[in-house]
Structure formats: C-alpha cells, structure tokens
Protein backbone atom coordinates (compact mmCIF):
# COMPACT_ATOMS: atom_id res chain seq x y z
CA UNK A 1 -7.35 22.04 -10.20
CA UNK A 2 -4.89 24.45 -11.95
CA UNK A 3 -1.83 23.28 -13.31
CA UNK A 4 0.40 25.72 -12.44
CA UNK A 5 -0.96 25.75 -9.14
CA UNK A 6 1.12 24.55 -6.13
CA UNK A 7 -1.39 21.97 -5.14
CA UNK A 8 -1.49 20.99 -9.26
CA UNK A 9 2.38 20.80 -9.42
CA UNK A 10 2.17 18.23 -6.45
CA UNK A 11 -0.64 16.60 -7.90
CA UNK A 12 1.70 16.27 -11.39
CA UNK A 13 5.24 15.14 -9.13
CA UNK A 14 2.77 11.92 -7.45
CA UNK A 15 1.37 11.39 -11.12
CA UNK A 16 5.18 10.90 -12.41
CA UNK A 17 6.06 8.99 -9.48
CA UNK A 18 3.45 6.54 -9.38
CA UNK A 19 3.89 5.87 -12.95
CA UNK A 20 7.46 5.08 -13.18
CA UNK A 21 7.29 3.11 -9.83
CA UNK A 22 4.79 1.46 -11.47
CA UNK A 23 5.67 0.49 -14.81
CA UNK A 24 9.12 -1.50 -13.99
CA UNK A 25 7.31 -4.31 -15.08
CA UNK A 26 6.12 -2.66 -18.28
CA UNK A 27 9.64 -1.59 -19.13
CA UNK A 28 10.58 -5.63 -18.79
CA UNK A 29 7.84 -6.89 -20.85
CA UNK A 30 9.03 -4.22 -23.68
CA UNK A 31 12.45 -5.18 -23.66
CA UNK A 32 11.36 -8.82 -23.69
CA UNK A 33 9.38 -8.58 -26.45
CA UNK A 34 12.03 -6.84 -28.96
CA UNK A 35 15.10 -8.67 -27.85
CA UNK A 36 15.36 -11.20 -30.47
CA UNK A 37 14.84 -8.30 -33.30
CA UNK A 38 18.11 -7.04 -35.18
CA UNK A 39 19.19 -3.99 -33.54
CA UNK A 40 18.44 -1.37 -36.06
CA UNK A 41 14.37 -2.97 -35.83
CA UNK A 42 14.12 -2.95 -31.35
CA UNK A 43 14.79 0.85 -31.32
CA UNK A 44 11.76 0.67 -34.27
CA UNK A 45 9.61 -1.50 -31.61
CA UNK A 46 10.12 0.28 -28.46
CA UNK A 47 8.83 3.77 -30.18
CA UNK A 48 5.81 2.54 -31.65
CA UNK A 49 4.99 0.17 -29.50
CA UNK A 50 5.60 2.89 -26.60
CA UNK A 51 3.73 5.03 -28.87
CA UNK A 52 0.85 2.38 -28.95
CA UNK A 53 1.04 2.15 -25.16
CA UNK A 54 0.52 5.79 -24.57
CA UNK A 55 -2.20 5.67 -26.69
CA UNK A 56 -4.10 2.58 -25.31
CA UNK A 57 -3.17 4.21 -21.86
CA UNK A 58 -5.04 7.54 -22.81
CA UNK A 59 -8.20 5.75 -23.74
CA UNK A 60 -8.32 3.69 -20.63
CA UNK A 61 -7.64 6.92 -18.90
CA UNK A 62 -10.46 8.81 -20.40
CA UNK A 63 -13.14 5.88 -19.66
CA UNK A 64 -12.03 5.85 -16.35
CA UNK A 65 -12.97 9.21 -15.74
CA UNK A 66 -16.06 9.19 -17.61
CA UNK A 67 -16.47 6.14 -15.30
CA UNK A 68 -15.55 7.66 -12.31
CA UNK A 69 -17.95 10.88 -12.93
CA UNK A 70 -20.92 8.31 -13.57
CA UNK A 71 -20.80 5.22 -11.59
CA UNK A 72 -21.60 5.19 -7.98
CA UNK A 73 -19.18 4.02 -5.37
CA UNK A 74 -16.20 3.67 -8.26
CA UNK A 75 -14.08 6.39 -6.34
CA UNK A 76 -14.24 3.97 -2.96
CA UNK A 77 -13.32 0.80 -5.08
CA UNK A 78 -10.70 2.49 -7.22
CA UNK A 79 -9.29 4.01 -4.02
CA UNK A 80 -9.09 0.75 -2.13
CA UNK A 81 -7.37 -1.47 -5.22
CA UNK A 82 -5.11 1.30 -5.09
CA UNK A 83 -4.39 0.49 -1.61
CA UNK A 84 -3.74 -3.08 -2.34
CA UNK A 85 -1.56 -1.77 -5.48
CA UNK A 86 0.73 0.09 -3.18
CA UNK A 87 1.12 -3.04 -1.26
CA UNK A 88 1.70 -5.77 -3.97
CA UNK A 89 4.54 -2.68 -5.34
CA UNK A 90 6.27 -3.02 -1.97
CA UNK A 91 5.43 -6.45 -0.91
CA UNK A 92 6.31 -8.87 -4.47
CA UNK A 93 9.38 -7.11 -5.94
CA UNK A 94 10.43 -10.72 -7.30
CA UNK A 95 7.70 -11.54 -9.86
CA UNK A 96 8.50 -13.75 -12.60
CA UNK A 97 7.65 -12.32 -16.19
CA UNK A 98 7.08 -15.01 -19.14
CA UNK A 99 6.52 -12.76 -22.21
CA UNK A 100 7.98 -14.69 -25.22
CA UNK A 101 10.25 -12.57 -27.27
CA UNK A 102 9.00 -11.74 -30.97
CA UNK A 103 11.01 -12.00 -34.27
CA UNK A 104 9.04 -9.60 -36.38
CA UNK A 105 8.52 -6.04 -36.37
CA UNK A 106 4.88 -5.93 -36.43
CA UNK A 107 4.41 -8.64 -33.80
CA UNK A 108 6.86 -7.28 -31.42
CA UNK A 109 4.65 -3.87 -31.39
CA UNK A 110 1.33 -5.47 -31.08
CA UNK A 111 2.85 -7.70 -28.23
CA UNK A 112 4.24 -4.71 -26.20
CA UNK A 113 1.25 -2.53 -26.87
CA UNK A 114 -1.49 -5.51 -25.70
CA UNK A 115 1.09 -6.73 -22.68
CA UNK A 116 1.74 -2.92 -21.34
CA UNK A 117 -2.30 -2.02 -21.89
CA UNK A 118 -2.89 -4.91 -19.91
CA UNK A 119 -0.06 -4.37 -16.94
CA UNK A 120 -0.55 -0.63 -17.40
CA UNK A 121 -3.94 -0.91 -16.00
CA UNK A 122 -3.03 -0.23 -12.14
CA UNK A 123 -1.13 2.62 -13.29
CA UNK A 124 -3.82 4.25 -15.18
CA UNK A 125 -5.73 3.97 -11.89
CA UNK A 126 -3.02 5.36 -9.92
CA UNK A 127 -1.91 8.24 -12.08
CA UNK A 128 -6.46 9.16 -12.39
CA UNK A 129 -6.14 9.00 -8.83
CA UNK A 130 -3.36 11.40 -8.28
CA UNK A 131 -4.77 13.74 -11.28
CA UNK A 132 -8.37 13.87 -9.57
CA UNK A 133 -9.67 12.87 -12.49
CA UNK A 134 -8.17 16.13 -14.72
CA UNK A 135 -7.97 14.21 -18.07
CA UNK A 136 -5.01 17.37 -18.74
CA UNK A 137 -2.99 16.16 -15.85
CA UNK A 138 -3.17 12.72 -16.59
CA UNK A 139 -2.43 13.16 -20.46
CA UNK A 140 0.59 15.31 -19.89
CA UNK A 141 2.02 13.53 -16.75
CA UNK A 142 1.95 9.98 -19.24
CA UNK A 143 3.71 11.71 -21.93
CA UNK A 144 6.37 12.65 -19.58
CA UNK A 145 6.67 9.55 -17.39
CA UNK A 146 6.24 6.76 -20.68
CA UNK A 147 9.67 7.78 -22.87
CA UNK A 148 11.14 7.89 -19.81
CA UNK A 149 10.13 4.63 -18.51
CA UNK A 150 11.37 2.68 -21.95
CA UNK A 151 14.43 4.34 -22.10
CA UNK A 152 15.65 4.83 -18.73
CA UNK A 153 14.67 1.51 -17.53
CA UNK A 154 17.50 -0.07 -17.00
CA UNK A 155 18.68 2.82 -14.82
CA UNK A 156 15.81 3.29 -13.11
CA UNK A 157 15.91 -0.63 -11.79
CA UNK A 158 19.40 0.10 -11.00
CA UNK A 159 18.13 3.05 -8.91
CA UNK A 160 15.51 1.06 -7.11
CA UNK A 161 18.17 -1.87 -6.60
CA UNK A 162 20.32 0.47 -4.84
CA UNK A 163 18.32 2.75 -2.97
CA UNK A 164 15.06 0.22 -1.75
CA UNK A 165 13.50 2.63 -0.17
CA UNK A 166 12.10 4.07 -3.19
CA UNK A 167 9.60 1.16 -3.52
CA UNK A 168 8.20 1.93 0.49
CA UNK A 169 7.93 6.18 -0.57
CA UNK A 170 6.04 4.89 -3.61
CA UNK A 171 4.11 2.74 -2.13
CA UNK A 172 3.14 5.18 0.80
CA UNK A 173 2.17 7.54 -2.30
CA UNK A 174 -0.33 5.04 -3.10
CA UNK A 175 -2.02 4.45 -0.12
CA UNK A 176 -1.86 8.43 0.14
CA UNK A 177 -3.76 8.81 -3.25
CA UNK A 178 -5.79 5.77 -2.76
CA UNK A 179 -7.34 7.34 0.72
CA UNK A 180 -7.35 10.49 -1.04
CA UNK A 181 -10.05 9.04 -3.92
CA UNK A 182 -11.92 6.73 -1.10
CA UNK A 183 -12.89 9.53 0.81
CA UNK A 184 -14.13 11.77 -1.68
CA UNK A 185 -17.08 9.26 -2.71
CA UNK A 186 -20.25 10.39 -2.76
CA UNK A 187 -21.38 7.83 -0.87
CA UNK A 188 -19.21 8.21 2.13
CA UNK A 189 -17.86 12.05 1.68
CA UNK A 190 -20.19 13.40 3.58
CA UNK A 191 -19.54 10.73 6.45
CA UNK A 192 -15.64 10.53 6.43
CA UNK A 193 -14.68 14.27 5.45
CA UNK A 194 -13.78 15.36 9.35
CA UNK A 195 -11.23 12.48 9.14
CA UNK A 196 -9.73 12.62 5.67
CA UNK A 197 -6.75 12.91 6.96
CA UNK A 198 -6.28 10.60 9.52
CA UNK A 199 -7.71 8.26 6.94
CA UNK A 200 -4.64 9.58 4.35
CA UNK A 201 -2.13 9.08 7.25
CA UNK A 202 -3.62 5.36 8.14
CA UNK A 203 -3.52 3.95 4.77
CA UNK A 204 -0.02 4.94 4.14
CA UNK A 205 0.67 3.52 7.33
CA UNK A 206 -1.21 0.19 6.74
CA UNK A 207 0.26 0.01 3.03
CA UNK A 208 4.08 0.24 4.23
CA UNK A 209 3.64 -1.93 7.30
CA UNK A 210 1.90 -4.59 5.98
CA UNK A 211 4.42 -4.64 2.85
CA UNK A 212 7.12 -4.73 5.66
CA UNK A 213 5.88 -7.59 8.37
CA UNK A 214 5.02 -9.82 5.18
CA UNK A 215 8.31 -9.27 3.50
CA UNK A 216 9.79 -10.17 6.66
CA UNK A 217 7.73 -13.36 6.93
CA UNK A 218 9.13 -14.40 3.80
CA UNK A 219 12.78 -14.36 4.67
C-alpha cells in the first residue's frame, strides 16, 4: 500500500482516528500518574513517559505483524476482538480508572509507560488493522496520534463530551477495520471474498447497534 496513495491516505485518517478514540483512557492514566509531581517535574513525566509509550507501542506493533504474517487464523481473531473493541468504546464510556498517582520522577515514567503498554494494547491492534500490517503506516500514524493524545486530552474529552457521536463513528471504524482483517484470512479469504463487503457493512452495523440497545438497557 503506498502512502501517498488515496487508498493509503484513508488507511492513515482510520489509523489516527482509532488511536485517539482509543487512548482516552491512556491520556487519564498519564495524567493520573504525574499529578502529585511539582509542576516543573509532570511536563518532565508526560514526555518521557509518552516517549516510553511510543516506544513500547512500536515493539508491540512490530510483533504483531511478524505475528500476523506467521500465525494461522491471527487475522480472523485480531479482526473479531476488534469487533468487540469497537463495542466496549461505544458501549462502557463510564469506566472507573484506579491508577495511584506517583511522587517521583522516575516512578511516575515507569508507571505511565507499563499502564499505557498495557491499555495501549487494543489500540496497537486497531491502528495494525487499519495499516494492513505496513509497519511505515503504523510507525508514522503513532507518532502523530501519541503527542497529540497527552497534550490535547483534555480537549479531546471535551470534544467527545459534547459531540457523542464521535464514540458511535469510531466505533463503526472498528467494526469496519475489524471485518476488513477477518476476511482477509487465509483460512476463510478464499470463502468470504464475494461478500467482503456486506461483511464490512454488517459489522459496523452489529458494532453500533449492539453498543446502542445495551446502552439503552442501562438507563
């Protein structure tokens, strides 16, 4: 897939969406983890530990796609946990986050880099889905979508707060992408490839309607 290519720009916009949508957790856990540092030391935590992150994030990236090339039947089970991704984005936007603020420098990077490795792991998933497995897209979508996430965080919740629809588009995007890596398996492809696209179409469909009747369930 070429970069500069219409279908590798679109490929690049659901790479930068999927990651911010979802890392809103991430940015939490980071600001949680440097609040009780002076101010002159959080602004010292965020960038390395978001420099950590992005790290930590690359290598995960890179044996996922080793993985993906190798194992058998990965592509259907990534694309399916992608699916239930999209819905837990949509569905639980009131998750409770108990990371316990740090007091020193060194702790308070080690604690965001291990929490956001750990939480980052759907989106490393999602944005190798959305890349097709082009270690390039995936490395250069990250380094867009990370500084952005840690510093425009408290925007971008602001964002979501106001406009709520964003959550359902994203979540859509992930059943999209999800599909998208299902079908190409090499253990179905040659099956499901007449009806990749009603398969596309269905997931977003399930995704966003079962996020919807079970939200409404809850009220």
């Amino acid at each position: 897939m070429d970069i500069v290519s219409v279908q590798g720009l679109l490929a690049m916009l659901q790479i930068i969406v999927i990651d911010i949508l979802l890392a809103g957790d991430n940015a939490i856990v980071i600001g949680m983890a440097a609040r009780n540092l002076p101010a002159h030391l959080q602004k010292k935590a965020i960038f390395w530990g978001t420099a950590g992150a992005i790290i930590l994030r690359l290598v995960m990236a890179f044996l996922f796609v080793e993985a993906l090339n190798t194992i058998p039947a990965l592509r259907l089970v990534g694309g399916i946990l992608l699916l239930w991704i999209g819905y837990k984005l949509v569905a639980d936007d009131d998750s409770e986050h108990n990371i316990e603020a740090k007091d020193s420098l060194r702790t308070a990077i080690m604690t965001i880099v291990i929490a956001d490795g750990i939480m980052g792991i759907d989106n490393v998933i999602g944005v190798v889905g959305a890349a097709g497995g082009h270690m390039t897209m995936v490395a250069i979508g990250m380094l867009i979508t990370v500084p952005i996430i840690v510093y425009g965080s408290t925007l971008f919740v602001k964002v979501i707060e106001r406009f709520p629809i964003i959550l359902y588009v994203g979540g859509g995007i992930l059943g999209w992408v999800g599909a998208g890596m299902s079908v190409e398996d090499t253990l179905i492809a040659h099956t499901v490839e007449p009806y990749a696209l009603y398969i596309k179409i269905a997931a977003v469909i399930l995704v966003v309607g079962a996020s919807l009747v079970v939200k409404q369930l809850k009220k």
